[in-house]
PDB file of N, CA and C in Angstrom:
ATOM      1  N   UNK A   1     133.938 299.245  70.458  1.00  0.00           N
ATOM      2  CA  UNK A   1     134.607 299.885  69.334  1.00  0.00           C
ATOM      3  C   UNK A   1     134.151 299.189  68.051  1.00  0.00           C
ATOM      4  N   UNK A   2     133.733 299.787  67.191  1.00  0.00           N
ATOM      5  CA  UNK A   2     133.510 299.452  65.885  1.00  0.00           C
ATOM      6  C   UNK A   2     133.957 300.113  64.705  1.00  0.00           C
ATOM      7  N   UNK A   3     134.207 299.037  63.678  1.00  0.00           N
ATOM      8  CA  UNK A   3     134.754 299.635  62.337  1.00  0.00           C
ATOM      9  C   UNK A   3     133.720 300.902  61.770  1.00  0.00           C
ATOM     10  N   UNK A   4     134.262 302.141  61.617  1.00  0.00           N
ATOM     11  CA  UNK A   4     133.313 302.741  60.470  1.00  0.00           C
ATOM     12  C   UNK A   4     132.744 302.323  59.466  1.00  0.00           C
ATOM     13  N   UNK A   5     133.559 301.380  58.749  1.00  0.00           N
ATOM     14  CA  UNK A   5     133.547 301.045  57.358  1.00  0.00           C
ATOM     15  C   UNK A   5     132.004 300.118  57.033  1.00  0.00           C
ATOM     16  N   UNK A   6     132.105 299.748  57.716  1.00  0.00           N
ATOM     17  CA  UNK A   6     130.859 298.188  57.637  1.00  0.00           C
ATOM     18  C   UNK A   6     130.253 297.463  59.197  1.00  0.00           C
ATOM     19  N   UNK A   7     130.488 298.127  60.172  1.00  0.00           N
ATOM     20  CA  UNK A   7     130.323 297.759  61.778  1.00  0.00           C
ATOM     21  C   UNK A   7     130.467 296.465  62.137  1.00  0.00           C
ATOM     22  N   UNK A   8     131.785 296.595  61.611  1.00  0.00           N
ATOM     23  CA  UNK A   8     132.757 295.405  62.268  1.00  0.00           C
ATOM     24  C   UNK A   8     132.845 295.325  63.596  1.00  0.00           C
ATOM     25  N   UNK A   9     132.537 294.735  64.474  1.00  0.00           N
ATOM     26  CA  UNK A   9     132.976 294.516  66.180  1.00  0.00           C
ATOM     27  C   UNK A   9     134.430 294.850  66.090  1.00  0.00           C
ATOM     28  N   UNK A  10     135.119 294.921  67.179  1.00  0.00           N
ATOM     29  CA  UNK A  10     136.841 294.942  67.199  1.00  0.00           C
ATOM     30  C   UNK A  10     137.051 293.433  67.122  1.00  0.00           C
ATOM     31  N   UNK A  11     136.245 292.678  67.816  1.00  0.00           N
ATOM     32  CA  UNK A  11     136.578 290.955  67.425  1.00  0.00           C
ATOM     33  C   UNK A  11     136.545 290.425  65.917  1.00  0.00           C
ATOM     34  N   UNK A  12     135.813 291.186  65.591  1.00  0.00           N
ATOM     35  CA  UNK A  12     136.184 290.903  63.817  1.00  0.00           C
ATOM     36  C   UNK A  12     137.415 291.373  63.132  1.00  0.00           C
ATOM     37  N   UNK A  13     137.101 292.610  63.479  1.00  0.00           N
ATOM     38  CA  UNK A  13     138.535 293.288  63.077  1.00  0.00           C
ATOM     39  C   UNK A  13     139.678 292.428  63.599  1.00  0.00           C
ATOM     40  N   UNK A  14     139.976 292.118  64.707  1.00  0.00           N
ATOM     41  CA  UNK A  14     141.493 291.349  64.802  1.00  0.00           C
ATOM     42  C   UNK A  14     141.059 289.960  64.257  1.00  0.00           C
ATOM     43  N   UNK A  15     140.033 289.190  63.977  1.00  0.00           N
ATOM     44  CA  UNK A  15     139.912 288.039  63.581  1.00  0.00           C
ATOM     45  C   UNK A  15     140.588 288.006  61.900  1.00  0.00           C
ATOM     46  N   UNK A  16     139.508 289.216  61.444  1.00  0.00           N
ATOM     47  CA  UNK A  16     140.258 289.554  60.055  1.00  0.00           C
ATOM     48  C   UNK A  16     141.610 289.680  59.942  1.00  0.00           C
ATOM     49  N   UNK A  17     142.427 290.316  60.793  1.00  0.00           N
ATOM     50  CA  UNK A  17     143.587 290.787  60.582  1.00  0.00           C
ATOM     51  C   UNK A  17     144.324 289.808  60.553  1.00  0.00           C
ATOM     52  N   UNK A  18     144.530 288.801  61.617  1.00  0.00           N
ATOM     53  CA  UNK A  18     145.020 287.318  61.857  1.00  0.00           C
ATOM     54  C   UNK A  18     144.633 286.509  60.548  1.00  0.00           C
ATOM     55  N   UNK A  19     143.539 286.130  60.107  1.00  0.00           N
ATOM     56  CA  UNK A  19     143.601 285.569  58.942  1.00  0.00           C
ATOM     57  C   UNK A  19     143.977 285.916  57.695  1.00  0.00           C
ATOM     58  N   UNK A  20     143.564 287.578  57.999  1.00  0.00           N
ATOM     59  CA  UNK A  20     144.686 287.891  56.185  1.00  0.00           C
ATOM     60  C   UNK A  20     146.248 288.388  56.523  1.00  0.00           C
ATOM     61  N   UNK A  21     146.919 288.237  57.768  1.00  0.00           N
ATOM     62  CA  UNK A  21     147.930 288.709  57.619  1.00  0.00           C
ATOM     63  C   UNK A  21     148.844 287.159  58.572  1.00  0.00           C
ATOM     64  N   UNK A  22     148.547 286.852  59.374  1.00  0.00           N
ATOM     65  CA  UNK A  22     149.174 285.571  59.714  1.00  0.00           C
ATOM     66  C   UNK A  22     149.671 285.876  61.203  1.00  0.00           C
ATOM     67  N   UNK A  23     149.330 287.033  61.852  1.00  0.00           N
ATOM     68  CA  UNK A  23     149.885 287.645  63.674  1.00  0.00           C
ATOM     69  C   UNK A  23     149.007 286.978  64.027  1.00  0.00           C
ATOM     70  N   UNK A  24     149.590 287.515  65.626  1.00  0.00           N
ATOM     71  CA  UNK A  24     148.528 286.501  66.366  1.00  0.00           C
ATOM     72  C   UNK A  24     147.833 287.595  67.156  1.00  0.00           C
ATOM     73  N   UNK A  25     146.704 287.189  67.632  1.00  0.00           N
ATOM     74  CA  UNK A  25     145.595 287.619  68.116  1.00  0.00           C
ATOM     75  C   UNK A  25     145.641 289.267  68.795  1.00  0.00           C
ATOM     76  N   UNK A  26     147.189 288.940  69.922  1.00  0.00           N
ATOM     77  CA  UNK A  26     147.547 289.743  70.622  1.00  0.00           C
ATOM     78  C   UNK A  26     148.141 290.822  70.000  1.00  0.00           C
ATOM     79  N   UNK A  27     149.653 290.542  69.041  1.00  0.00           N
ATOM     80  CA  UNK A  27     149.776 291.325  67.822  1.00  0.00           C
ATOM     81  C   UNK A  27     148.848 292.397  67.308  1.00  0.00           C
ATOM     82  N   UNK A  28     147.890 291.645  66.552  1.00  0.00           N
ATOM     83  CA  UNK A  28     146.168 292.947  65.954  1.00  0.00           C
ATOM     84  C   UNK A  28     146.398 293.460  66.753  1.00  0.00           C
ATOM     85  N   UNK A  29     145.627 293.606  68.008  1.00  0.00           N
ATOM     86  CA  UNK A  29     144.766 294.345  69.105  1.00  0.00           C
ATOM     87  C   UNK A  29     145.798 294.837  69.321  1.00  0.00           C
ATOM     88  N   UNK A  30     147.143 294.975  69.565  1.00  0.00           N
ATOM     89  CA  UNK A  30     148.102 295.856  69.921  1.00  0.00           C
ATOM     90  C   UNK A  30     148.113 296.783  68.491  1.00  0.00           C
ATOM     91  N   UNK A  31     147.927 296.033  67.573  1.00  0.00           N
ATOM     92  CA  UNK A  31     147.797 297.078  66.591  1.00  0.00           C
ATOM     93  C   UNK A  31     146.838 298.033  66.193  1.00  0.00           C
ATOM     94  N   UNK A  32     145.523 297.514  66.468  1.00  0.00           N
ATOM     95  CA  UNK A  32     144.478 298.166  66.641  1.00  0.00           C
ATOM     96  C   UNK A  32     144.129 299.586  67.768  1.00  0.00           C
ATOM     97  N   UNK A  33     144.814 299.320  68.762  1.00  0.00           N
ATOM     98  CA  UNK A  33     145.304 300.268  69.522  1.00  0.00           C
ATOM     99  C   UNK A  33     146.153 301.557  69.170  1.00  0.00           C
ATOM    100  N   UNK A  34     147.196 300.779  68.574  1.00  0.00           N
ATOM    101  CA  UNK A  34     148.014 302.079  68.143  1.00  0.00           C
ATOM    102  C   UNK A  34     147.642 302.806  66.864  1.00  0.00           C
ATOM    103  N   UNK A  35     146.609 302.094  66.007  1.00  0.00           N
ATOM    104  CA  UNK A  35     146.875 302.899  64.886  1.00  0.00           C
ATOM    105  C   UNK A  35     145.065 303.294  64.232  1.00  0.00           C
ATOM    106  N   UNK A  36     143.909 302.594  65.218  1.00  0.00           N
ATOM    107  CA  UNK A  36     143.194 302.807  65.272  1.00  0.00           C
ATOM    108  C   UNK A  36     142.547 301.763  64.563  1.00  0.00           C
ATOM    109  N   UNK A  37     141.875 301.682  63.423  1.00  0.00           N
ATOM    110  CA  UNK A  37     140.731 300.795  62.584  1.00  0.00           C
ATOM    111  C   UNK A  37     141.128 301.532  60.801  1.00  0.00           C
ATOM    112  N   UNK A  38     142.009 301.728  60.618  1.00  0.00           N
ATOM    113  CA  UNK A  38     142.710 301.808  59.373  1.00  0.00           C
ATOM    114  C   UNK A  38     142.991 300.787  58.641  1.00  0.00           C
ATOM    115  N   UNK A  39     141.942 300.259  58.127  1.00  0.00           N
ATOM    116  CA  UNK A  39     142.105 299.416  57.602  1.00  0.00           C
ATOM    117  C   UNK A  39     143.758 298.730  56.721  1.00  0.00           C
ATOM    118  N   UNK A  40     143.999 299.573  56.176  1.00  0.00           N
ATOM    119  CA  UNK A  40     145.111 299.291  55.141  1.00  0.00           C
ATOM    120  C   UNK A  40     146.507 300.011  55.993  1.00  0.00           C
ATOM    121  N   UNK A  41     146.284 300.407  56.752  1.00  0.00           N
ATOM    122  CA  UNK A  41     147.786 300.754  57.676  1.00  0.00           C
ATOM    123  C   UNK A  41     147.772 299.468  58.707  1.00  0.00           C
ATOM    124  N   UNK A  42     146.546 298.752  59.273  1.00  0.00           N
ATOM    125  CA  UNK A  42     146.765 297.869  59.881  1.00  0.00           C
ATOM    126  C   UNK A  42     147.176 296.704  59.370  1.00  0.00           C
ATOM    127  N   UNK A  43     146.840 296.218  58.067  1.00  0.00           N
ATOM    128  CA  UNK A  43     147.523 295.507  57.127  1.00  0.00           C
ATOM    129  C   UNK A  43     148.939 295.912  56.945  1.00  0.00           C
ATOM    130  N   UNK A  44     149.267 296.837  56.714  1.00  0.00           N
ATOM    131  CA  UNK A  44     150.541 297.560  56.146  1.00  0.00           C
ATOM    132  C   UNK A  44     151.441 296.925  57.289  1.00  0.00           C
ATOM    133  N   UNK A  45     151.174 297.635  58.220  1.00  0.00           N
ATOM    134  CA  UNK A  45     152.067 297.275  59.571  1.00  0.00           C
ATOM    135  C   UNK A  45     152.149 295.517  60.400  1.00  0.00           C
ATOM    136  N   UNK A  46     150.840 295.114  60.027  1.00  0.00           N
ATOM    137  CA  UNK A  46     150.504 293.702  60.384  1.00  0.00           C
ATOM    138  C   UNK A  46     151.725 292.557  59.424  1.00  0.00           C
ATOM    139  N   UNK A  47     152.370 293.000  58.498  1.00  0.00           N
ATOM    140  CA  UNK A  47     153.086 292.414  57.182  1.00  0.00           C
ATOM    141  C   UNK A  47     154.265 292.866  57.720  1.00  0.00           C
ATOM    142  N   UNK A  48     154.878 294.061  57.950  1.00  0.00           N
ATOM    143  CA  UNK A  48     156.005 294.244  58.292  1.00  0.00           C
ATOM    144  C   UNK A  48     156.069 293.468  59.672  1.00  0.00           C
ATOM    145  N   UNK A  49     155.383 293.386  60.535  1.00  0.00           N
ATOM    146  CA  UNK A  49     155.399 292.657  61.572  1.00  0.00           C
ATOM    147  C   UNK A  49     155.963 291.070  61.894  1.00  0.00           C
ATOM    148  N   UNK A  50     154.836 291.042  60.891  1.00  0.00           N
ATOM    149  CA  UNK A  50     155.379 289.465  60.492  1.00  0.00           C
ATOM    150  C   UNK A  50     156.271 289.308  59.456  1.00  0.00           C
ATOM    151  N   UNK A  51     157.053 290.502  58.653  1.00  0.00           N
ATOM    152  CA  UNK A  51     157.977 289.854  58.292  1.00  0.00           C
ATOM    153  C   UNK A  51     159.599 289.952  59.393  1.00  0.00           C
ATOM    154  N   UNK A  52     159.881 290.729  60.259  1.00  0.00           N
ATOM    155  CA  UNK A  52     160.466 290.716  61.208  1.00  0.00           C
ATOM    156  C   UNK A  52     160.493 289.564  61.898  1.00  0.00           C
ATOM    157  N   UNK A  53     159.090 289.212  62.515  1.00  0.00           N
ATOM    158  CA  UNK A  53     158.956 287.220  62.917  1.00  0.00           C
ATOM    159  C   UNK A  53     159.817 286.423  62.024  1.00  0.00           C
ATOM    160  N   UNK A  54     159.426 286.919  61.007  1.00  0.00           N
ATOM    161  CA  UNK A  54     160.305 285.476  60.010  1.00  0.00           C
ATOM    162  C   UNK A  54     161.913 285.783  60.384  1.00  0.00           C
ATOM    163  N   UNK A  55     162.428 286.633  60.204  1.00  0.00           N
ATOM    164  CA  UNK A  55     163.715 287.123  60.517  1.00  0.00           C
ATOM    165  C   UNK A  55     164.811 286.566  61.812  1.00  0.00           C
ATOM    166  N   UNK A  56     163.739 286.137  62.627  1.00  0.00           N
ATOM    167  CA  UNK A  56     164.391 286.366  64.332  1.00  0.00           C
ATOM    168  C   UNK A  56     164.181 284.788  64.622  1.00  0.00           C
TER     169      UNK A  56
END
């Protein structure tokens, strides 16, 4: 699977996601799954994610 955008591997893509959003590994790739390689919805959702973590 690769990004459209710039042919990101999917290992980049969750590497990216983990470093600009703060989930963990497993988190992304569950996210990447559900919402595809959207860049800015996977961010979107990666933030609400972790702000719920902070919460609990």
């Amino acid at each position: 699977m690769t990004s459209d955008s710039n042919n990101e591997t999917l290992d980049d893509v969750v590497k990216r996601l983990v470093a600009e959003t703060g989930i963990s590994e497993a988190d992304a790739l569950e996210l990447i799954y559900l919402l595809g390689l959207n860049w800015s919805s996977l961010v979107r959702e990666a933030r609400v994610l972790k702000g719920q973590a902070k919460k609990d």
